[in-house]
PDB file of N, CA and C in Angstrom:
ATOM      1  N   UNK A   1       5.347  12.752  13.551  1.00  0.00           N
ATOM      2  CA  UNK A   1       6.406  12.113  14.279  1.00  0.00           C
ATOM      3  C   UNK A   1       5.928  10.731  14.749  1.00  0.00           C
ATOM      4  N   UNK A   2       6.525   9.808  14.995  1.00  0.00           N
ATOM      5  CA  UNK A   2       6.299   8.660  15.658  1.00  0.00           C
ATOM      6  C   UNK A   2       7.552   8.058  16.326  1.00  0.00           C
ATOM      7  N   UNK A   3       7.232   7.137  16.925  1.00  0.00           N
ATOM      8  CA  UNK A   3       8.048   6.155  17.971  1.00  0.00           C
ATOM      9  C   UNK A   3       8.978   5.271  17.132  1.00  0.00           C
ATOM     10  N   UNK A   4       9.821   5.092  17.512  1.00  0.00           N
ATOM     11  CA  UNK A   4      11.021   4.298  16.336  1.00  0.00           C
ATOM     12  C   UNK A   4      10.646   2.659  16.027  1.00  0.00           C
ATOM     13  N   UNK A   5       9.607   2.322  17.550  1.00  0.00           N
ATOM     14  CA  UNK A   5       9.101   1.042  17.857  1.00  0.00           C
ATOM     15  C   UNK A   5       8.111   1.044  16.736  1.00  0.00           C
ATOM     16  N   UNK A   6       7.470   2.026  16.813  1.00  0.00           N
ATOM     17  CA  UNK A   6       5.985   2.220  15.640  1.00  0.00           C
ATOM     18  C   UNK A   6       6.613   2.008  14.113  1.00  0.00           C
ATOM     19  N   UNK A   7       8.101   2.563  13.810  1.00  0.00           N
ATOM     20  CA  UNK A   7       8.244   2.790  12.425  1.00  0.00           C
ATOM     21  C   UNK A   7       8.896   0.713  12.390  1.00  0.00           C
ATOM     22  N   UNK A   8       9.535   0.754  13.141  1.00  0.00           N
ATOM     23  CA  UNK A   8       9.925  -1.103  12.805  1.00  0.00           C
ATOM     24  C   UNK A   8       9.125  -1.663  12.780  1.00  0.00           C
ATOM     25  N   UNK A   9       7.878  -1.868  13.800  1.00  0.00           N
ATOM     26  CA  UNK A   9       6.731  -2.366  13.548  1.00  0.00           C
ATOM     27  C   UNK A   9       5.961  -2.323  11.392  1.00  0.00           C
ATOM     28  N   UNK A  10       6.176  -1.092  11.700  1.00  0.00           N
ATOM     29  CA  UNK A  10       5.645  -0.776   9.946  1.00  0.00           C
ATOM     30  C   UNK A  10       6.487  -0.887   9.246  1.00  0.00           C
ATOM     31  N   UNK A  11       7.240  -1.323   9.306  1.00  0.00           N
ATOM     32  CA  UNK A  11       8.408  -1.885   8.448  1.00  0.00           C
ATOM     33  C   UNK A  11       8.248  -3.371   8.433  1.00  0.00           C
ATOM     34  N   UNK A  12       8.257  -4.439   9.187  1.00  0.00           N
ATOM     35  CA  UNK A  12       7.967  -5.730   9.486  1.00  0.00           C
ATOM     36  C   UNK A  12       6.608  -5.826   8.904  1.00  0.00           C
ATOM     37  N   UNK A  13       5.717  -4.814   8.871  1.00  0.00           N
ATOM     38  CA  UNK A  13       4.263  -5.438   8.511  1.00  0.00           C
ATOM     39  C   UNK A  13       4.431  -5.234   7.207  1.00  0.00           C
ATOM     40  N   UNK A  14       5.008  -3.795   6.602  1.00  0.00           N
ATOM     41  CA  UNK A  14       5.752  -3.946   5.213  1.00  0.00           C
ATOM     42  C   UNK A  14       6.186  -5.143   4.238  1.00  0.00           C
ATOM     43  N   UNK A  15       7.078  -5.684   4.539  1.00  0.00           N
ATOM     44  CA  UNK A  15       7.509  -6.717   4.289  1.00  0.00           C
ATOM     45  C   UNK A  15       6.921  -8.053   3.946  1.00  0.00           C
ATOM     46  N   UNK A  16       6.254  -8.179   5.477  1.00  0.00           N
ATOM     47  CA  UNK A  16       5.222  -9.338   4.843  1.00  0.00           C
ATOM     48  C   UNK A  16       4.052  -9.446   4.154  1.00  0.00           C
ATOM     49  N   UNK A  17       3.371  -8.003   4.049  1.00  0.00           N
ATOM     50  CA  UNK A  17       2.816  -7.744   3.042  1.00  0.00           C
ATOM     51  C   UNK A  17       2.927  -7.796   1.410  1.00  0.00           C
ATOM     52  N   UNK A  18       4.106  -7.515   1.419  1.00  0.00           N
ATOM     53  CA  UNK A  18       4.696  -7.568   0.087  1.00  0.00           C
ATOM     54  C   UNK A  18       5.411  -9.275   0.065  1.00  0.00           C
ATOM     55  N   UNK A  19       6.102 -10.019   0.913  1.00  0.00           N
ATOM     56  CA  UNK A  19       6.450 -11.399   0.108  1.00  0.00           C
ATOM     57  C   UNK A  19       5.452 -12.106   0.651  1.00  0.00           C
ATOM     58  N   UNK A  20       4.452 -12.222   1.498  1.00  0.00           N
ATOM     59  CA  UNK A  20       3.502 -12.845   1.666  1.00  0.00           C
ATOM     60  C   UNK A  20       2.456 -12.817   0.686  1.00  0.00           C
ATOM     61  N   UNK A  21       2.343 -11.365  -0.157  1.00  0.00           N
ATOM     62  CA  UNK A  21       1.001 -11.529  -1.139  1.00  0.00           C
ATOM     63  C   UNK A  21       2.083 -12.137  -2.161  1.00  0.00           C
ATOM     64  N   UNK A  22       3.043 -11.809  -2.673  1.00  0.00           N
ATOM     65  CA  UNK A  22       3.462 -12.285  -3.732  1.00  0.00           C
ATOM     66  C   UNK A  22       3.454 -13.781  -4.124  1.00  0.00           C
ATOM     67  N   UNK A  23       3.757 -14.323  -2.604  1.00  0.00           N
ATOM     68  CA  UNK A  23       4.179 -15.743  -2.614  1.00  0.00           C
ATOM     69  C   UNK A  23       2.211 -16.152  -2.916  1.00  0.00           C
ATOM     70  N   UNK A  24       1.573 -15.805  -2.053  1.00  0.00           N
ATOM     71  CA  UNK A  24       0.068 -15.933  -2.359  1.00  0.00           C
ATOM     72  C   UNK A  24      -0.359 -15.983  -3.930  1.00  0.00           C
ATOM     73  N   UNK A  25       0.008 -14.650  -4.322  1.00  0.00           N
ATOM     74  CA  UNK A  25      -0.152 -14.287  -6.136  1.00  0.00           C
ATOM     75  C   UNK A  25       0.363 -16.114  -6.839  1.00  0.00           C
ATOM     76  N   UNK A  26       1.654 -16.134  -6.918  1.00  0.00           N
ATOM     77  CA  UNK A  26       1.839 -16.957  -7.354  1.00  0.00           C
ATOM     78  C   UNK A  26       1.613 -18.405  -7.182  1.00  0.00           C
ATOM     79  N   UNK A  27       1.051 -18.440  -5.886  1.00  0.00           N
ATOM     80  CA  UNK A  27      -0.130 -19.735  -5.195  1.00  0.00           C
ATOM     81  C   UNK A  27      -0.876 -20.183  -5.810  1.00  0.00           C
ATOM     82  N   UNK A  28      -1.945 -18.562  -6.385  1.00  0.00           N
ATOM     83  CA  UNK A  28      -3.202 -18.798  -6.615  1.00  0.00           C
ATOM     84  C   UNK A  28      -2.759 -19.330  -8.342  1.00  0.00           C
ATOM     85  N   UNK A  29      -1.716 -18.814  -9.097  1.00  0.00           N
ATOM     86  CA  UNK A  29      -1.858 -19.247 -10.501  1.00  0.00           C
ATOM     87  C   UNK A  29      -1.028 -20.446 -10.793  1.00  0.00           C
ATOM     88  N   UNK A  30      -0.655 -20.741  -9.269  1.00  0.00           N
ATOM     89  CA  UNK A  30      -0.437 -22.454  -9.802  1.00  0.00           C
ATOM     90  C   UNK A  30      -1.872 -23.091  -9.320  1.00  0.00           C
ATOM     91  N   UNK A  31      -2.964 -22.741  -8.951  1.00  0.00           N
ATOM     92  CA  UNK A  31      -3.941 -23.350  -8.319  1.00  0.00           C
ATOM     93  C   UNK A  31      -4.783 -22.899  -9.541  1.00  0.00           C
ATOM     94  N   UNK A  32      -4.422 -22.130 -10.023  1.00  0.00           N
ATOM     95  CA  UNK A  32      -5.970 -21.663 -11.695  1.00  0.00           C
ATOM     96  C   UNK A  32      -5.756 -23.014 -12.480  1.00  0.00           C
ATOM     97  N   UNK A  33      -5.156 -23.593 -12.375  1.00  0.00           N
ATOM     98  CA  UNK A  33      -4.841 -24.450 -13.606  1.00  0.00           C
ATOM     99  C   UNK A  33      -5.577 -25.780 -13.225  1.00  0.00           C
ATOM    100  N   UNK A  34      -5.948 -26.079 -11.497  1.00  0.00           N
ATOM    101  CA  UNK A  34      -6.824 -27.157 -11.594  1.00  0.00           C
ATOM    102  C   UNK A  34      -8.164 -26.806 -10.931  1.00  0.00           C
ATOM    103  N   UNK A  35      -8.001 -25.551 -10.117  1.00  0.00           N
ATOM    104  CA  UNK A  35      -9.504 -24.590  -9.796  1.00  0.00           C
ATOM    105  C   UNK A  35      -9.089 -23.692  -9.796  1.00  0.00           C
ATOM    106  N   UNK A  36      -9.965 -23.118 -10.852  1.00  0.00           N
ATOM    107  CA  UNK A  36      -9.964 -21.590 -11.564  1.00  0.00           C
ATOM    108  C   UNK A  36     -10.178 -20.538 -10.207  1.00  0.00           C
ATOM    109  N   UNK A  37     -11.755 -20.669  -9.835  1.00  0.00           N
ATOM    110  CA  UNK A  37     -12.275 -20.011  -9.017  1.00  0.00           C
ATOM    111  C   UNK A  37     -11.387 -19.711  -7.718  1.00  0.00           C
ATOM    112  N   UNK A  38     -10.458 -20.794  -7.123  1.00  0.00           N
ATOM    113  CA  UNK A  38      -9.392 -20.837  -5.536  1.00  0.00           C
ATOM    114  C   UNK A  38      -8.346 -19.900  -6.540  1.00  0.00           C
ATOM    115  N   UNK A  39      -7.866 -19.936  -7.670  1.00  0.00           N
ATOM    116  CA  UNK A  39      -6.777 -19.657  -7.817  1.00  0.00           C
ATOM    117  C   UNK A  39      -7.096 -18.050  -8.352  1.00  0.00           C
ATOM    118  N   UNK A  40      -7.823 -17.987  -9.039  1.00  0.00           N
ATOM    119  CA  UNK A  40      -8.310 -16.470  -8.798  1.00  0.00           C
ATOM    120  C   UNK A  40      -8.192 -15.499  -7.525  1.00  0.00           C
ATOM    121  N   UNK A  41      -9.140 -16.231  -6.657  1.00  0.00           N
ATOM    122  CA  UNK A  41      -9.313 -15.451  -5.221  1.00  0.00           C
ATOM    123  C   UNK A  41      -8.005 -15.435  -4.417  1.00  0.00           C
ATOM    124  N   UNK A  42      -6.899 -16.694  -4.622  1.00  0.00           N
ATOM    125  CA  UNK A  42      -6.248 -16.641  -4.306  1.00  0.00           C
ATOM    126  C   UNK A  42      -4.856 -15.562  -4.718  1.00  0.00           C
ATOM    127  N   UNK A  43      -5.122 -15.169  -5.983  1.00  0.00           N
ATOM    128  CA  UNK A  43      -4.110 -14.548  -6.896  1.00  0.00           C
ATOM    129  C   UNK A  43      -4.852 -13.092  -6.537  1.00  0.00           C
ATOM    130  N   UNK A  44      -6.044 -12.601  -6.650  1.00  0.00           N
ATOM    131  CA  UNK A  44      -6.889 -11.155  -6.146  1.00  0.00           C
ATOM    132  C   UNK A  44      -6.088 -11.233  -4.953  1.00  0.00           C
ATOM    133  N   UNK A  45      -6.360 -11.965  -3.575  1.00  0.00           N
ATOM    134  CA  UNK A  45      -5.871 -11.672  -2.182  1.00  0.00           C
ATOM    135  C   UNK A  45      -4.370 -11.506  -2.028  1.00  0.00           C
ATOM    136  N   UNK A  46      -3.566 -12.539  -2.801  1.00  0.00           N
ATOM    137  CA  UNK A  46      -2.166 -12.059  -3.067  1.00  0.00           C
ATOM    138  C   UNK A  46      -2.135 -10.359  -3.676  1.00  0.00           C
ATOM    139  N   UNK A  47      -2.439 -10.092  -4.750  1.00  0.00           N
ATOM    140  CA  UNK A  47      -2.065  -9.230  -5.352  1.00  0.00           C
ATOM    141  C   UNK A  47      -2.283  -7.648  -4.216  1.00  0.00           C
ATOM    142  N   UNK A  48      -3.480  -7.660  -3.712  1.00  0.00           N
ATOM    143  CA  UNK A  48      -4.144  -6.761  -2.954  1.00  0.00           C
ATOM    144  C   UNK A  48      -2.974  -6.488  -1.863  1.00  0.00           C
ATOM    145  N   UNK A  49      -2.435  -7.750  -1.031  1.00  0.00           N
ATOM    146  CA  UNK A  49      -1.452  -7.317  -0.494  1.00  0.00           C
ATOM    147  C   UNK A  49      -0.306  -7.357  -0.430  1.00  0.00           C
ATOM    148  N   UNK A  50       0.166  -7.456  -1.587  1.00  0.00           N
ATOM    149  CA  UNK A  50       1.561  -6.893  -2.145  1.00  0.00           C
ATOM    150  C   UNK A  50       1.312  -5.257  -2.765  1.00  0.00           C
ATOM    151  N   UNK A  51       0.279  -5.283  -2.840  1.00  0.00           N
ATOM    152  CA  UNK A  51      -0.115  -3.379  -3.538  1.00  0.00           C
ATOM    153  C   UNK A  51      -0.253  -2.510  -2.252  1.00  0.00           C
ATOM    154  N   UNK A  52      -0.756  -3.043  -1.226  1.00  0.00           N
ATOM    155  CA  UNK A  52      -0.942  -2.405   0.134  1.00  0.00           C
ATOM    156  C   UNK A  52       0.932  -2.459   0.668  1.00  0.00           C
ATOM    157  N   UNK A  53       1.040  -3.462   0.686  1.00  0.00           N
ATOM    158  CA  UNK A  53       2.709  -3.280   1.400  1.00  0.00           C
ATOM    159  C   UNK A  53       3.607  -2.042   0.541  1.00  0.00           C
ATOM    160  N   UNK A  54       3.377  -2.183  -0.978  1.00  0.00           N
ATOM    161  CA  UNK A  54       3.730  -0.799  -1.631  1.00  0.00           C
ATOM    162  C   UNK A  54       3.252   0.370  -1.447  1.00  0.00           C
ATOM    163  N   UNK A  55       2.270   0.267  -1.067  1.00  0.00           N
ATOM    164  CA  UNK A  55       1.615   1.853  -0.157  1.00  0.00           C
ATOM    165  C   UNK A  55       1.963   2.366   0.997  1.00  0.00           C
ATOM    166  N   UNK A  56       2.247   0.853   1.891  1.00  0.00           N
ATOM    167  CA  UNK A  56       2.742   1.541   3.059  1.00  0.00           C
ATOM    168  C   UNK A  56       4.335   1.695   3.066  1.00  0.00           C
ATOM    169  N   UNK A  57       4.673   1.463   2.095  1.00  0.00           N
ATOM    170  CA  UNK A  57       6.652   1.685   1.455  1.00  0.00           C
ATOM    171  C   UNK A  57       6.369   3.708   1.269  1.00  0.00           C
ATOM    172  N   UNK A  58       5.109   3.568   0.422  1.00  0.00           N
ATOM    173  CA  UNK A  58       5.334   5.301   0.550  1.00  0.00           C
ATOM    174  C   UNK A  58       4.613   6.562   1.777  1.00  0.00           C
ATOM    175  N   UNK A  59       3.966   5.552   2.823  1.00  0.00           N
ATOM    176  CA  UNK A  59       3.668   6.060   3.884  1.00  0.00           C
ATOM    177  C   UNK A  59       4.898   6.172   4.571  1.00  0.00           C
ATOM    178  N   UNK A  60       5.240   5.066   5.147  1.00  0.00           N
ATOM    179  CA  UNK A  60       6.486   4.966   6.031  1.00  0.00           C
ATOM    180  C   UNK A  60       8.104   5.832   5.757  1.00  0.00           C
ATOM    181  N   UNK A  61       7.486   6.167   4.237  1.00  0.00           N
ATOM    182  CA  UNK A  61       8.419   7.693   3.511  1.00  0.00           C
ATOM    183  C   UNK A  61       8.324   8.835   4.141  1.00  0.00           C
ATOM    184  N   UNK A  62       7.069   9.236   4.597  1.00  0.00           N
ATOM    185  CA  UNK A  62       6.898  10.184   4.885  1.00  0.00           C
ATOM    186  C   UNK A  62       7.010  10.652   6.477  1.00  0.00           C
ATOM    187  N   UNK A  63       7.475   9.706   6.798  1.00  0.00           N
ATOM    188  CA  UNK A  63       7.286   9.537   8.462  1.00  0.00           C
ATOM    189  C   UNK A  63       8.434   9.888   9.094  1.00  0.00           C
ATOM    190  N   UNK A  64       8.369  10.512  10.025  1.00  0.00           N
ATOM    191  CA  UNK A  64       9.945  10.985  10.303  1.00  0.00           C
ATOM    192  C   UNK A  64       9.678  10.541  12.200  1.00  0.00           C
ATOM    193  N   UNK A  65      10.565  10.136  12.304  1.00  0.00           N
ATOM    194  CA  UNK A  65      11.239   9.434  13.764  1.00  0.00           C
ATOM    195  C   UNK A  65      11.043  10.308  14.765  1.00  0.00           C
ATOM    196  N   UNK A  66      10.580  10.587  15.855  1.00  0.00           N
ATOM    197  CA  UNK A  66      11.259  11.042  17.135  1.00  0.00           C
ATOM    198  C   UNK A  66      12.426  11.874  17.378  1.00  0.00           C
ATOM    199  N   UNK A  67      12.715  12.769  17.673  1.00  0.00           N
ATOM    200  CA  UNK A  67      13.923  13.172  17.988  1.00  0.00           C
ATOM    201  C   UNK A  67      14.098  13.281  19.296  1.00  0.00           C
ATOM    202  N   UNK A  68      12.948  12.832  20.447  1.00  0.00           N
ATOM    203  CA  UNK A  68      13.308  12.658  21.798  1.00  0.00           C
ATOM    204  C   UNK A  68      13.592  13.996  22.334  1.00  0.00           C
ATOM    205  N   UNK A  69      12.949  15.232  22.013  1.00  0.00           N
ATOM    206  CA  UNK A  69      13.330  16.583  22.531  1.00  0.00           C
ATOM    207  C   UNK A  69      11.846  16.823  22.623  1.00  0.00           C
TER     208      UNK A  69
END
């Protein structure tokens, strides 16, 4: 069970996990093309957390709300 505050919270961190790495991902492979090495690390750190925000899409599945009783 958790707090409804706890599940929006993980929902908001959701989110930016997933368009924050993406937007990152695609950072880093406009940046491979004039440094390999930034645009790599940059495209690894994107990718990592857009795969984590999809993990916590199937945590936050499993989570069921409060019923306040």
């Amino acid at each position: 069970m958790a707090a409804p505050q706890t599940l929006q919270r993980l929902q908001t961190l959701i989110w930016v996990l997933i368009y924050g790495g993406l937007l990152t991902l695609v950072l880093g492979i406009a940046t491979a093309r004039t440094d390999g090495a930034l645009g790599w690390t940059l495209g690894v750190a994107g990718g990592i957390a857009a795969a984590a925000g999809v993990v916590l899409i199937a945590v936050r599945a499993r989570l069921k709300p409060d019923t306040g009783g």
